[in-house]
Protein backbone atom coordinates (compact mmCIF):
# COMPACT_ATOMS: atom_id res chain seq x y z
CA UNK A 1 -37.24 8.28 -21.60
CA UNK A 2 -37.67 11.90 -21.11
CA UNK A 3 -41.26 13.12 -21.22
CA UNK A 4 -41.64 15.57 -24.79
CA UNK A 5 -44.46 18.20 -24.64
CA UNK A 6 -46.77 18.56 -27.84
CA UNK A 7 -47.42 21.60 -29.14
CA UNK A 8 -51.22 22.49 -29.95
CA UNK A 9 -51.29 20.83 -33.54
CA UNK A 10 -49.91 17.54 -32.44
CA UNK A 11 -51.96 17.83 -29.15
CA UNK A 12 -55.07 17.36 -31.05
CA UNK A 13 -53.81 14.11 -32.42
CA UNK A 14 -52.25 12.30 -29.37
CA UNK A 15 -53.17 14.51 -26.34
CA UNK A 16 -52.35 17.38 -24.58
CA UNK A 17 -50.20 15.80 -21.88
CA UNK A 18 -46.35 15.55 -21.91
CA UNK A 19 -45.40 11.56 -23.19
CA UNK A 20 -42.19 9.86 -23.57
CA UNK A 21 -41.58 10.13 -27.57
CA UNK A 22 -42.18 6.04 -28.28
CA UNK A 23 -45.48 6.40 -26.59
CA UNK A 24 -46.30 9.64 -28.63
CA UNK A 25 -45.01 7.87 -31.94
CA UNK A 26 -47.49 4.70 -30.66
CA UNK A 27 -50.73 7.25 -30.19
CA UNK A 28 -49.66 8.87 -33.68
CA UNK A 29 -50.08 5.24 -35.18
CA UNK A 30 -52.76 4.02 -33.72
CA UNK A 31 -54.46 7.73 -35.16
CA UNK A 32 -53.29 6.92 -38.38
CA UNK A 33 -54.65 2.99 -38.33
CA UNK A 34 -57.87 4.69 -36.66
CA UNK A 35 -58.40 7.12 -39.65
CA UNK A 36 -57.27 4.74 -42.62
CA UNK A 37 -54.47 7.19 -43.58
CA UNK A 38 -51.60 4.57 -44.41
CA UNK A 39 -51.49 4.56 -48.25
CA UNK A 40 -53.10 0.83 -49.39
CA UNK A 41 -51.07 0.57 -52.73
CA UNK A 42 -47.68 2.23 -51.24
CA UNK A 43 -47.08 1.37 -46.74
CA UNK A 44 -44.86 3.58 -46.55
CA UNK A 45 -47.01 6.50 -47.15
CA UNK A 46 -49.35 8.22 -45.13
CA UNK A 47 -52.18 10.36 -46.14
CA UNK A 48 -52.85 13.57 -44.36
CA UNK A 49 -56.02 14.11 -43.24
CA UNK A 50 -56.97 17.62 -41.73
CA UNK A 51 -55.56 17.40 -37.95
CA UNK A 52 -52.06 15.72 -39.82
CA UNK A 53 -52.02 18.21 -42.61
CA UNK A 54 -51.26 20.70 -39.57
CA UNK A 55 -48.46 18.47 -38.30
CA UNK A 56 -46.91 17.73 -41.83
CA UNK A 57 -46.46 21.68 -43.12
CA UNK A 58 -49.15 21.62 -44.96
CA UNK A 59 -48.89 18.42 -46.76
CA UNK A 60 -51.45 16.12 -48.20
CA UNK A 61 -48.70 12.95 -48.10
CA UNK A 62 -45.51 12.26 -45.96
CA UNK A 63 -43.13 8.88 -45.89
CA UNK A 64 -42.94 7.62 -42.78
CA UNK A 65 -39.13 9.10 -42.62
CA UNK A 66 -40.30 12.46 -43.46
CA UNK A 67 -43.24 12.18 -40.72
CA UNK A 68 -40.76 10.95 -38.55
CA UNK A 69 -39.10 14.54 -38.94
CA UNK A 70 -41.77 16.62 -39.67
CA UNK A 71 -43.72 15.51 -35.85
CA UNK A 72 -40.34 16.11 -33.98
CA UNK A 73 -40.55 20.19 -35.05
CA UNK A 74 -43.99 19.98 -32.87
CA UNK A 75 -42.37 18.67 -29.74
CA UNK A 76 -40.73 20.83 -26.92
């Protein structure tokens, strides 16, 4: 797979450096495991924390579909 570039508020999640997108969605997990952000009552949430909020528009909670979306507008 192609190599995708991160822009600066994704960088600070998964790293500067360009990464094919199923090894960028893999770092983005392991961030969210890391921090505790997957919603315990409902999976298929995730809870933003600061860094994420920037990713996500803004918001505090995403479903993994939306995230899905939302981190492909911060990829070149």
């Amino acid at each position: 797979m192609k190599p995708v570039q991160p822009d600066e508020a994704l960088s600070a999640i998964v790293g500067a450096t360009p990464l094919p997108r199923g090894e960028l969605t893999k770092k983005l997990w392991d961030y969210i495991k890391k921090h505790g952000l997957q919603d315990p009552a409902k999976k298929t949430l995730i809870n933003a924390d600061e860094a994420l909020k920037k990713v996500f528009n803004g918001k505090g909670q995403v479903t993994m579909f939306e995230m899905t979306k939302l981190v492909s507008g911060h990829v070149k």
